[in-house]
Structure formats: C-alpha cells, structure tokens
Protein backbone atom coordinates (compact mmCIF):
# COMPACT_ATOMS: atom_id res chain seq x y z
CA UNK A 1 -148.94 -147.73 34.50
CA UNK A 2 -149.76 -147.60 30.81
CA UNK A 3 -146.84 -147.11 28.40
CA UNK A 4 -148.28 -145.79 24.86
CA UNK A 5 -147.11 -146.70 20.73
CA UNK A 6 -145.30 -143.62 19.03
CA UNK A 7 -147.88 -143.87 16.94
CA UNK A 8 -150.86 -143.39 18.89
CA UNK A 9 -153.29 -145.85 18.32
CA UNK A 10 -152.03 -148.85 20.91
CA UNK A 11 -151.60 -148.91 24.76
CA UNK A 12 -150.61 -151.45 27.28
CA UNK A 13 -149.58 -152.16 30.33
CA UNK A 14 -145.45 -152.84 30.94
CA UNK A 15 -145.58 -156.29 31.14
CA UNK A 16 -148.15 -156.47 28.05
CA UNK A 17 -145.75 -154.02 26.04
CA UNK A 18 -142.52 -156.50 26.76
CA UNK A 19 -144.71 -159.37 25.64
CA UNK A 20 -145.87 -158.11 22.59
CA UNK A 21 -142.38 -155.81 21.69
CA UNK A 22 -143.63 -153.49 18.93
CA UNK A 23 -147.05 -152.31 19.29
CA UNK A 24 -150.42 -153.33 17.04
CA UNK A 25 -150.08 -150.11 15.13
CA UNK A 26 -146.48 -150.77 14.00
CA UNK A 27 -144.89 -147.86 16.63
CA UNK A 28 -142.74 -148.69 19.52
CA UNK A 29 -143.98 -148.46 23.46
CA UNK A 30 -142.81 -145.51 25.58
CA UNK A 31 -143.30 -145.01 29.02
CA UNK A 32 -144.95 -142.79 30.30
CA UNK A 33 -143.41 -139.23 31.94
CA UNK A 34 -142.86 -139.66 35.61
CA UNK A 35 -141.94 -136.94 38.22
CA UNK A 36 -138.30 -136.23 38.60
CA UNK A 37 -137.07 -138.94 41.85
CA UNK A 38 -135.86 -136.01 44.77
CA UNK A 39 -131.90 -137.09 45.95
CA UNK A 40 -130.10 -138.78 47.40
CA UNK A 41 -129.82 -141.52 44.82
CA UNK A 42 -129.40 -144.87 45.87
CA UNK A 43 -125.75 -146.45 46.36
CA UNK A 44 -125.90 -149.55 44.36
CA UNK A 45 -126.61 -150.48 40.95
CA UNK A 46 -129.52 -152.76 41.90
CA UNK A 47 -131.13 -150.57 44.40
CA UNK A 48 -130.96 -147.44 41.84
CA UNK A 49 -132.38 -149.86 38.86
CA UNK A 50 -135.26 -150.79 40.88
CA UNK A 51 -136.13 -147.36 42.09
CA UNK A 52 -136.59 -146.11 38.71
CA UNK A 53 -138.60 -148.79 37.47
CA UNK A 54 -140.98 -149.40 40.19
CA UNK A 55 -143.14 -146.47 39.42
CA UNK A 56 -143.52 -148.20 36.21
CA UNK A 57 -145.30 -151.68 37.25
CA UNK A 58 -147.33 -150.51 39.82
CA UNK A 59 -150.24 -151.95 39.61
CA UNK A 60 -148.50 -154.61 36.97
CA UNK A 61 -147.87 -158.12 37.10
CA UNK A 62 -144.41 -157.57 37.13
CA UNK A 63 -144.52 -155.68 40.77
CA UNK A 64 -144.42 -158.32 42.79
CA UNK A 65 -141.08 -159.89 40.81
CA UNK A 66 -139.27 -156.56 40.02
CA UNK A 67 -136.52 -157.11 42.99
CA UNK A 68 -135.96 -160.66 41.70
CA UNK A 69 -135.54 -159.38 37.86
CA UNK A 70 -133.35 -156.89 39.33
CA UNK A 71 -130.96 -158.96 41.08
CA UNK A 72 -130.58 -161.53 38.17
CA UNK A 73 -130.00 -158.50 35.81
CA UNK A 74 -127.12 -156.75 37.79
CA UNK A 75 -125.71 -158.76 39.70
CA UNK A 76 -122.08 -157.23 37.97
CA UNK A 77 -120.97 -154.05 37.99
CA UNK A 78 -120.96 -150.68 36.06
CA UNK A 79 -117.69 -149.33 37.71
CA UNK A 80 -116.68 -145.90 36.56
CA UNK A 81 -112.36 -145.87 35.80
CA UNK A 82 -111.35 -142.08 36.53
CA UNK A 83 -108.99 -141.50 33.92
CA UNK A 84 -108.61 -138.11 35.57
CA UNK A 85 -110.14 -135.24 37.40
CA UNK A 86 -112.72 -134.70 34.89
CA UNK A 87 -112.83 -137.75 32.19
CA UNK A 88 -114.51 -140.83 33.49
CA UNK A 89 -115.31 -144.40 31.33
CA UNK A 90 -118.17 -145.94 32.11
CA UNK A 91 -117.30 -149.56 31.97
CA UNK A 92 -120.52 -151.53 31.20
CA UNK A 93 -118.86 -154.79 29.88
CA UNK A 94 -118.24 -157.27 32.78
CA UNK A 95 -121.11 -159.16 32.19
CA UNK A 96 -120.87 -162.48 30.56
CA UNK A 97 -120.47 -161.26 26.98
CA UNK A 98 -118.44 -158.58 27.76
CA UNK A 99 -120.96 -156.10 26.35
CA UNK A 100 -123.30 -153.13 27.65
CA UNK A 101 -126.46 -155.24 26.36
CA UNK A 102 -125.93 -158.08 29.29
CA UNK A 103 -127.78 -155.62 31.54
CA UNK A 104 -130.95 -155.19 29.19
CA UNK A 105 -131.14 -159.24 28.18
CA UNK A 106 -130.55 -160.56 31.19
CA UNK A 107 -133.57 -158.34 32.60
CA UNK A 108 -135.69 -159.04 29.82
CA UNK A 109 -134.95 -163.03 30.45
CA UNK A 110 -135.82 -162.70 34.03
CA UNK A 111 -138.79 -161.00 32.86
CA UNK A 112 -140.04 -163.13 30.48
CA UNK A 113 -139.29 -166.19 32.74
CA UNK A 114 -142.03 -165.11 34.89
CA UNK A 115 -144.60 -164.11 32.64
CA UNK A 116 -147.70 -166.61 31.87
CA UNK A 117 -147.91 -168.08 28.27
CA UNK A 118 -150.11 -170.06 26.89
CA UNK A 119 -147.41 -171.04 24.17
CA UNK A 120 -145.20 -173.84 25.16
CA UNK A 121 -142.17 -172.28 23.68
CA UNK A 122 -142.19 -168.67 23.03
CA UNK A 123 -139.38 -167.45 20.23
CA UNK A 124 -136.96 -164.47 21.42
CA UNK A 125 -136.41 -163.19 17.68
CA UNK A 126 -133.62 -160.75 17.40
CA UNK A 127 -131.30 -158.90 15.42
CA UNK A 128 -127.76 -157.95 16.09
CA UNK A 129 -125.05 -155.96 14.26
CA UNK A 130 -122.90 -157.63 16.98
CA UNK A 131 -123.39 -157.31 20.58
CA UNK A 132 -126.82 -158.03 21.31
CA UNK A 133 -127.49 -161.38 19.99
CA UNK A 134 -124.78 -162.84 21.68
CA UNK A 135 -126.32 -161.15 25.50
CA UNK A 136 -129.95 -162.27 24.28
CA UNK A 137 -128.51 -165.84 23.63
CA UNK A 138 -126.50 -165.85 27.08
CA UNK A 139 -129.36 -164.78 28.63
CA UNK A 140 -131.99 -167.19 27.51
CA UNK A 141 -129.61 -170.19 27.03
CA UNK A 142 -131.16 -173.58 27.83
CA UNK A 143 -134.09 -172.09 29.49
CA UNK A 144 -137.27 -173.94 29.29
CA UNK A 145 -139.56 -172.53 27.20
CA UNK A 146 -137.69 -170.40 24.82
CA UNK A 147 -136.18 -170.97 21.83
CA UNK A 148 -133.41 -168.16 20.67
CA UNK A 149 -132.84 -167.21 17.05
CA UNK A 150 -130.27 -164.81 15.93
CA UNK A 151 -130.14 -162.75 12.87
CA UNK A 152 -127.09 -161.55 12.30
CA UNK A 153 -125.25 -159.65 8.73
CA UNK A 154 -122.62 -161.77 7.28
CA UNK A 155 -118.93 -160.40 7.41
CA UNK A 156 -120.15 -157.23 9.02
CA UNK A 157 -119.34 -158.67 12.71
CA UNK A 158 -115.81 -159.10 13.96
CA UNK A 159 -114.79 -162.73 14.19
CA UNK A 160 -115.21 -163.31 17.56
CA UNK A 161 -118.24 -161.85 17.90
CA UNK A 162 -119.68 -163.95 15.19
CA UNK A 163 -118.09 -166.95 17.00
CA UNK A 164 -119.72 -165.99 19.87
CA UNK A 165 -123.70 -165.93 18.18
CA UNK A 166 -122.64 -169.18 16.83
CA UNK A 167 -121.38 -171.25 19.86
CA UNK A 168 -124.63 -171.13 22.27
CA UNK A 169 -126.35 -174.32 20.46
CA UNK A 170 -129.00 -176.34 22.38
CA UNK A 171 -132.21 -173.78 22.48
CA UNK A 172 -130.05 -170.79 20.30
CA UNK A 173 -129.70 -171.17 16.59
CA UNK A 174 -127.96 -168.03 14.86
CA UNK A 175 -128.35 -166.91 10.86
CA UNK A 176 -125.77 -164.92 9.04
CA UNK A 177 -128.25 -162.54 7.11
CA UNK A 178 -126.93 -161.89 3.49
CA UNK A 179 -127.15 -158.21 4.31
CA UNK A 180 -126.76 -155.47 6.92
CA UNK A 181 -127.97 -154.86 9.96
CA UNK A 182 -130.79 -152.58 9.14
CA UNK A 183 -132.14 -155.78 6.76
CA UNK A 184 -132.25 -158.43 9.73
CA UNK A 185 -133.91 -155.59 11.69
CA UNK A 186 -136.90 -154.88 9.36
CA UNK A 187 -137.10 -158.65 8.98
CA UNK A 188 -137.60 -158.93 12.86
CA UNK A 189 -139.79 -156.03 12.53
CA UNK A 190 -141.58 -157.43 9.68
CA UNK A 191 -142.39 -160.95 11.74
CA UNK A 192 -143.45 -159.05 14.83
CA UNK A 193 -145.99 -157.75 12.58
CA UNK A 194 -147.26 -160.61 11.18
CA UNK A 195 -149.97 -162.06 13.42
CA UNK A 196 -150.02 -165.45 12.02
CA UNK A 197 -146.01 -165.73 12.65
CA UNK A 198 -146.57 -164.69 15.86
CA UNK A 199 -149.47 -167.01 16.91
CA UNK A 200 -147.31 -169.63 15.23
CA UNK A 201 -144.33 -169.39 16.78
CA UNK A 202 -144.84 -167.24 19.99
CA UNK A 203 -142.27 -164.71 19.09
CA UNK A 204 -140.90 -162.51 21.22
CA UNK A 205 -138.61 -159.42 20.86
CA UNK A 206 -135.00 -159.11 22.90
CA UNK A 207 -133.80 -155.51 20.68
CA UNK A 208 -134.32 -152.10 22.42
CA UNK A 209 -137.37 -151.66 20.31
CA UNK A 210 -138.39 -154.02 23.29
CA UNK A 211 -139.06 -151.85 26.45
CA UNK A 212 -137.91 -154.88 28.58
CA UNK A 213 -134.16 -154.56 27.10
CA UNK A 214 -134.30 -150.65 27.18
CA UNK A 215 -135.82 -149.65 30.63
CA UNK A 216 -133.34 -151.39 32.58
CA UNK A 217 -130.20 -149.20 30.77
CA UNK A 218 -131.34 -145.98 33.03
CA UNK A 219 -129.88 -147.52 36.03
CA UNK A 220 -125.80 -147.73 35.14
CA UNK A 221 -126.45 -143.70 33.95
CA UNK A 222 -128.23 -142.91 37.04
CA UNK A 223 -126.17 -144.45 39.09
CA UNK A 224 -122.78 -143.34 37.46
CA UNK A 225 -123.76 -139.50 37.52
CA UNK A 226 -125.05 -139.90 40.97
CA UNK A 227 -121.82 -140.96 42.23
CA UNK A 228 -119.83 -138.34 40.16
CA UNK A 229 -121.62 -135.80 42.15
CA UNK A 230 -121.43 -137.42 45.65
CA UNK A 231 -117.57 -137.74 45.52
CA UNK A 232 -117.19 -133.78 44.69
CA UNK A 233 -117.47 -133.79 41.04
CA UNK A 234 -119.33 -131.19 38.86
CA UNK A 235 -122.71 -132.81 37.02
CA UNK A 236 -121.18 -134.90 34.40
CA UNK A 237 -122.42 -135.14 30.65
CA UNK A 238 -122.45 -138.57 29.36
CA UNK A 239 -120.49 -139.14 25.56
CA UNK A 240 -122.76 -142.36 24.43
CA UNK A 241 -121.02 -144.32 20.79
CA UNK A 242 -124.60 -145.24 19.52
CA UNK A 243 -125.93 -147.12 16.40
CA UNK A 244 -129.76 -147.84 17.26
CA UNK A 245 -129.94 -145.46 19.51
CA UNK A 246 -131.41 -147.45 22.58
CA UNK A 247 -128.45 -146.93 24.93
CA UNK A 248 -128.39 -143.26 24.47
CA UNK A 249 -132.22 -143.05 24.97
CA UNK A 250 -132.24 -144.76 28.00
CA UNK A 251 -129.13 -141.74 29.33
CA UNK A 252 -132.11 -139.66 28.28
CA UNK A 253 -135.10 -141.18 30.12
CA UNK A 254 -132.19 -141.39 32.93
CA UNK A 255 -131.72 -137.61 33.22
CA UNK A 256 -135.60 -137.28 32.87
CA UNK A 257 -135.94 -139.09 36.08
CA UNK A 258 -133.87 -136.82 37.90
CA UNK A 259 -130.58 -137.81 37.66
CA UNK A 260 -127.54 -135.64 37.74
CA UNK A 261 -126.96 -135.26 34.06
CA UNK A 262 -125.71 -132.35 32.34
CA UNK A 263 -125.41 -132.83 29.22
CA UNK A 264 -126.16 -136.18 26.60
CA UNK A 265 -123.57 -136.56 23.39
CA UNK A 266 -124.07 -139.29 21.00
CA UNK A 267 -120.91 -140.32 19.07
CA UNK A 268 -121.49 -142.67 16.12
CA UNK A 269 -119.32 -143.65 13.17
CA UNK A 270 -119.02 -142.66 9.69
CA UNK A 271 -123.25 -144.12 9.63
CA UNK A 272 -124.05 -140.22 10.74
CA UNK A 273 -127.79 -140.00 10.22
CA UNK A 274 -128.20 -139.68 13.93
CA UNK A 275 -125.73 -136.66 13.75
CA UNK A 276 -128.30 -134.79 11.14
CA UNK A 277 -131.08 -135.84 13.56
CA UNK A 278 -129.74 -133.98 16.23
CA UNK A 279 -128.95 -131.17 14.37
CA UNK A 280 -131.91 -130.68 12.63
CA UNK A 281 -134.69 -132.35 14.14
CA UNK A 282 -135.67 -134.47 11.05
CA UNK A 283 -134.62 -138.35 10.57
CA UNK A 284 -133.77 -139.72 7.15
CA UNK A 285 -132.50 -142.88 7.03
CA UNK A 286 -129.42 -144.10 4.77
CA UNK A 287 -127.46 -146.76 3.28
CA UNK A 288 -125.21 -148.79 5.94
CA UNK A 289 -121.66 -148.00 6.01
CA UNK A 290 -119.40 -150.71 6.98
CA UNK A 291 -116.84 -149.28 9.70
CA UNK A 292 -114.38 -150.79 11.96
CA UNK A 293 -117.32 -150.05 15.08
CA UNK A 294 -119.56 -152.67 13.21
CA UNK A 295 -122.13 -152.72 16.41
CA UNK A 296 -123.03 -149.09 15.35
CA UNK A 297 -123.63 -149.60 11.53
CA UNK A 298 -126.93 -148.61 11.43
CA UNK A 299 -128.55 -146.29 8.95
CA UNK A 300 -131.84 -146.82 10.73
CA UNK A 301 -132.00 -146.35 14.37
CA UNK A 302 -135.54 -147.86 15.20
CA UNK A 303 -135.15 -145.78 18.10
CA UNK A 304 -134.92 -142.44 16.65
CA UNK A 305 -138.93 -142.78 16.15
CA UNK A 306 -139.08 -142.56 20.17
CA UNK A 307 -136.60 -139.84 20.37
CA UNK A 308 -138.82 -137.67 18.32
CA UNK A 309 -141.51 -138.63 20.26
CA UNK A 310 -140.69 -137.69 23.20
CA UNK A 311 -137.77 -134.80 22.54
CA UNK A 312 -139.59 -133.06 19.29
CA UNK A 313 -137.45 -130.03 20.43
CA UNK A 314 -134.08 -132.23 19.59
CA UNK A 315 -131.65 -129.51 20.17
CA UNK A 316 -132.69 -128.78 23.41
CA UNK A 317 -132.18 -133.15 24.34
CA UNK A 318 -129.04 -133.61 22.72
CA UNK A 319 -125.54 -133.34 20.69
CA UNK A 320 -123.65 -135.44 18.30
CA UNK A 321 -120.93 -135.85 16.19
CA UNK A 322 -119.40 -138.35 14.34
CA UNK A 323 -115.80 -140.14 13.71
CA UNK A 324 -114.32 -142.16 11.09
CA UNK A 325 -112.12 -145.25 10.83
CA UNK A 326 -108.71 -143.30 10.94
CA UNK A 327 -109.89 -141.38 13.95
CA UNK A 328 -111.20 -144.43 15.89
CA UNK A 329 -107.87 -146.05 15.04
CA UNK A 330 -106.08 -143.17 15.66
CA UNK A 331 -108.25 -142.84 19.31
CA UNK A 332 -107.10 -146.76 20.20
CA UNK A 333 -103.81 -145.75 19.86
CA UNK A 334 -103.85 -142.64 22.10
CA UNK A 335 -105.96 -144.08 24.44
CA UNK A 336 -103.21 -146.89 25.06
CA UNK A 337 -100.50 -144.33 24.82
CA UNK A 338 -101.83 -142.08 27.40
CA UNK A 339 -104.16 -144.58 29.98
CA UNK A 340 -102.44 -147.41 29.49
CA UNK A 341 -105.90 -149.12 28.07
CA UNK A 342 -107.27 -151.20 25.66
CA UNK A 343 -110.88 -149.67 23.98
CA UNK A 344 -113.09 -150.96 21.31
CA UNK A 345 -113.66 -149.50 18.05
CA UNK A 346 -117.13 -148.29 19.67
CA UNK A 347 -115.53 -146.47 22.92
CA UNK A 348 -113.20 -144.98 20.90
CA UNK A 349 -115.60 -143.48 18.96
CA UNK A 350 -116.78 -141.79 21.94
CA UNK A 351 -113.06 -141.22 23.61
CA UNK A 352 -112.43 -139.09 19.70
CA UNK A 353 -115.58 -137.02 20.68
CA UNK A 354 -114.65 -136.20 23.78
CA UNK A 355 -111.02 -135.25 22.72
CA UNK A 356 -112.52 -132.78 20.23
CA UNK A 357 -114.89 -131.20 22.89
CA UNK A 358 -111.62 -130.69 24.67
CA UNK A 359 -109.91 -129.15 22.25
CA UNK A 360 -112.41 -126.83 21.75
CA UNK A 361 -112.31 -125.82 25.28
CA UNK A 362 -114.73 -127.72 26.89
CA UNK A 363 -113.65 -128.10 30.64
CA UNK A 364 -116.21 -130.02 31.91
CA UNK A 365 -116.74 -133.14 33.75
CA UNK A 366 -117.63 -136.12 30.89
CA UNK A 367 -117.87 -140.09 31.21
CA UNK A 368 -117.82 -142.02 27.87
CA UNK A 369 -119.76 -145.48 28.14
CA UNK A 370 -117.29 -148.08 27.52
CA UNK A 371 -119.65 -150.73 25.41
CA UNK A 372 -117.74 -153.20 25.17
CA UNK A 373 -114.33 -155.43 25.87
CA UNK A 374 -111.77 -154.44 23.66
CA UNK A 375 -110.86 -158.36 23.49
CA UNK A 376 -114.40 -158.85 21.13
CA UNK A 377 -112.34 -156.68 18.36
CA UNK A 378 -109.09 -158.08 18.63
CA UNK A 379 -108.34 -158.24 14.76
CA UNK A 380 -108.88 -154.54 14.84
CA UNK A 381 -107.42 -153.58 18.35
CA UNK A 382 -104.38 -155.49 18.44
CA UNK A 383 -102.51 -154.53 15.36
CA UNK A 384 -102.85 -151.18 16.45
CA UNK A 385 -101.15 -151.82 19.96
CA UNK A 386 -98.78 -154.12 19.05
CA UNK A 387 -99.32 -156.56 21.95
CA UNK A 388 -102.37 -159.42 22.75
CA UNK A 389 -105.62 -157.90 24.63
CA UNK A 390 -106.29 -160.20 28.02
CA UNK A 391 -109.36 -162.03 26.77
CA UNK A 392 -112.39 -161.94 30.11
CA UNK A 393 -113.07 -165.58 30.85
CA UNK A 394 -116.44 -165.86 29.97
CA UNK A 395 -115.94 -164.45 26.78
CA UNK A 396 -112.72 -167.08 26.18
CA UNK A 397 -114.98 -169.62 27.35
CA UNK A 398 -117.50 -168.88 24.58
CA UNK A 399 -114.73 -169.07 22.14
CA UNK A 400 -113.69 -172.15 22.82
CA UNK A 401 -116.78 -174.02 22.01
CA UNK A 402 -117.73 -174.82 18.81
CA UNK A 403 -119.66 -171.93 16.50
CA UNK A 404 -122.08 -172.58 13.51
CA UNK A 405 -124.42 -170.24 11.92
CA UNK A 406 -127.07 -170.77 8.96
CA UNK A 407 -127.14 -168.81 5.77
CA UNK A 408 -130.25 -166.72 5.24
CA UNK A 409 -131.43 -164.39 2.63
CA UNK A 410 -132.71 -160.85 3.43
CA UNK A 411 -136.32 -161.82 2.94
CA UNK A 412 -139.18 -162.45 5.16
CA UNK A 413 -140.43 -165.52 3.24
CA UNK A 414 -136.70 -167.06 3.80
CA UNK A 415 -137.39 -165.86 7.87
CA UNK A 416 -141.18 -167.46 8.18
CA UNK A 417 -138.94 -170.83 6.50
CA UNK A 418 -136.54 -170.68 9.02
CA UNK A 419 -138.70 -170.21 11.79
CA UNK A 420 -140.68 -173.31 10.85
C-alpha cells in the first residue's frame, strides 16, 4: 500500500515511509483509509496487532516479516484492571520501561532490524519529554548497526526518568537539551530535513511522527474495546492523557478500522492547545508549560497536522479537556483512596477527566490508558500517598546502573556537532 505526506507532494510505500520518518515535503506519512475489519476480533494482543497492519504491507517488504515484528513487539501485555462495572484502566506499562511507548519502539526496532541499508550504522534520532527515549533506547540497545541518540529538556523530566535516558551507554548516548520538549523536537525535525545530515549519518526517526512507532498503538485499543464488548459490556470510549498526540491518534485510526469504540477523549495538562483544537478545529501552537505530567508538555503536537488531515470535521472525531497540577494531585490521591492504586501524573490526568464526565452524568462504559508506572514519578507520587511505590524490576534494574547525559544547546548547529 502507499501511505501519503499531509502535505501532498510525497508518497511511499510503509517500509519506505518508516525509513525515511518525515516525508520530502516536510509533512508526516498517513496511511491510507482501509475498510472497517467485520467481528469477531481476534483474542490476543499479537494476533489483533497483526490483523490490522497486514492490509498495510501487502505487497511491502515488510510482509513477509510482519508476524516476527509482531511477536518481538508484544510479547507483554495490555491487561485491562476493572475498577468497576463501567471504569476500566488500560494498563500499557509492563514493558521494559514501564511505559506505553515499549509497544511502538520495540516494533519499530524489529522493523528496522530487517530493513536493507546501505549505511553501516543508521542513527535512531529522537526526542523525548520523558517516556520515549528511554523505550527507543531499550529497544535498540547494543544492536548492530544502530547508534541511539536522545534529546531530552533539562529539569523538565522526573529524576528517574532522566536516569533512565542516561544509563543505556554502549550504542545510546542521551543530551539534556537546554530547553523544552517542543525545541529537541524541531531540532529532530530540523535534521530529518537536512539531506546532507541524513546521508551523513543515516538518521532515522523512533517519535510517532514515525509511522513505525505509531501504527503498532491500534492494537492495545482494538483489542481492549473488543474484549469490553465480548464479556457483556456496552462499547467503551477510551479517556487518552496526550501531549503529542500519537497515542490518541492511533485510538482513532483504531476505531476507523472497526473496532468497538464509542467515543475518543483526550485529557492533557495545563499545555491545552489540543483542548482548543478539538473544540474549534484550528491548531495554534503555544509556549510549554511545565506540569507535574512532564511527558505531556507539549505546546506542539507534531501530530495534530495528521489529525486535521484526516478528521477536518474535529468535532465529529473527538473531545477534550484539560487538568491542572492540583487536580492531578488531587486525582493520585483519590485514586489511592478509593482503588487502592498507585497512578502517574499522566493517568491521573485522564482518571480527573473521567471523574468530571461522571459528575456530569455520564453513565457510560470508559477505560483510561494507564501510560505509565507510577514508580517513574516517584518524587511526585509518593509524597502524596505517604508510603514507597513497588518499583517493576526492569525499571529498578535501569536505575541501578550508572546514568550520564551531555549538555546541548537548542540549536541545530550544536545537533549536526553532536552528531559528528
């Protein structure tokens, strides 16, 4: 199949679209619209992400190694924790760096791993506002023929995960980026448009602008609202905490496939562009606000430029609303209080939006995506709780190793420097 730029003046095939990232003209790749799948839905997580992406590389290189990608990508689980009758949590962090982005880089890796290149080492460049450089640098760790590098903004990651993008070493080096998120972003973006840098150094993208990390996010939605409806449950709307907007777009391209969705709300924090988005159809990006749900400080989304793409009637495609730092602390708490669980600053986000649909007197059946382990956010988390958060043992392996990081300015002559 051919997957086409936003911007109309690029097309590729799947596998050429994950090896290039952003198109020629500057836009990012979407795939194409394909028929609603009929039920029953598979059972499993990697039977359900392969049957919506095989339609996709037919005719690709990549068909003959989809199964394979699959099984390295999920081979953990997406498990959905009833809290009750009608409020589910989509837990998507029991992969190895307790995050929802494992799924996406560790299909991307397996993707990329069987790819031809004439570079000897290709560079996955990448920028995280927390959670993604850390499942990019899992994923590609001491793999022959990649080389990992990390942007990251200085003191706007929680201490762990910074220790985390700093404690890979070997073929992963990580930069704290004097600046926010949305400045290591355009600097990736601005080196995946430079031809020479990319000739040079073989780069790569690993964010969701990448079609590779974003594709493979259907399958934990598909699955999860799938299930909700074969165990006697109502069509359940998905609450999605979003900063860059890939997660939530791939609940989207989800239901657009066919699955049992009802209804897709995006919950950010106090960075609300995407809340004016929804509501009015037009995206204007805006200064970063630094929040206690760092992963989501983004003022702007790359993806939004695909959701008005391919939802220009944005009303119709979606809610959102927003919280602030008093209501995600004051969401932790409850949470606790009333489930007897630990969230992160990011689910909690998406637990407050849900409690004010209920409150309104929304009756309906909704599952929030759990991003990540509330143990990545223990200097906000545990304060509020009063007790120590059981840390997952890959993540307290991590931890324990050694972390360094490089300064970098916000500048793409101080990138093309680094890269050298």
């Amino acid at each position: 199949m051919i997957v086409r730029s936003t911007r109309g003046a690029s097309e590729a095939t799947l596998s050429e679209a994950i090896g290039l990232g952003l198109a020629p003209d500057g836009g990012l790749f979407m795939p194409p619209v394909i028929p609603p799948r009929g039920t029953p839905w598979p059972e499993t997580l990697v039977e359900t992400a392969e049957a919506l992406l095989a339609p996709l590389v037919q005719d690709d290189p990549l068909g003959p190694h989809l199964r394979a990608c699959v099984h390295e990508a999920f081979s953990f689980e997406a498990p959905t924790r009833w809290l009750d009758g009608r409020t589910g949590l989509l837990e998507l962090f029991h992969g190895p760096t307790a995050a929802f982005k494992d799924f996406g880089a560790r299909f991307l890796a397996a993707v990329m791993r069987r790819m031809p290149s004439s570079i000897p080492v290709r560079t996955v460049l990448v920028a995280t506002s927390g959670d993604t450089g850390a499942a990019v640098a899992s994923a590609f760790h001491a793999q022959p023929g990649f080389r990992v590098v990390i942007l990251y903004p200085d003191g706007r990651v929680s201490p762990r995960q910074a220790h985390q993008l700093g404690a890979f070493g070997e073929n992963v080096r990580a930069f704290r980026v004097a600046g926010t998120f949305d400045d290591c972003q355009r600097l990736v973006k601005g080196a995946l448009a430079d031809a020479s840098l990319v000739r040079a150094h073989g780069l790569v993208s690993a964010n969701s602008i990448s079609l590779g990390r974003l594709l493979p996010q259907m399958a934990y939605y598909a699955l999860a609202a799938s299930a909700c409806v074969r165990t006697g449950r109502d069509m359940p709307g998905f609450v999605v905490p979003t900063g860059n907007l890939g997660n939530a777009f791939a609940c989207l391209l989800a239901r657009e496939r066919g699955a049992p969705i009802r209804r897709v709300m995006l919950a950010t924090n106090a960075n609300r562009a995407l809340v004016a988005l929804a509501a009015t159809g037009r995206f204007e990006p805006a200064r970063t606000v630094a929040t206690l749900a760092n992963a989501m400080d983004v003022g702007a989304a790359s993806n939004a430029e695909r959701l008005l793409d391919r939802f220009p009637q944005m009303r119709h495609a979606l809610d959102a609303d927003w919280v602030d730092d008093e209501a995600i602390r004051e969401a932790i708490q409850a949470t606790d209080a009333e489930h007897g669980l630990a969230i992160c600053p990011h689910t909690a986000c998406g637990m407050e939006v849900l409690r004010r649909l209920r409150a309104q007197g929304d009756g309906d059946t909704w599952i929030v995506a759990a991003t990540a382990h509330a143990a990545k956010f223990d200097s906000v988390v545990e304060p509020l709780l009063g007790r120590a958060v059981p840390v997952p043992p890959a993540l307290a392996a991590l931890l324990a190793q050694t972390s360094h990081a490089e300064p970098l300015a916000a500048d793409g002559v101080a990138l093309a420097a680094a890269l050298r």
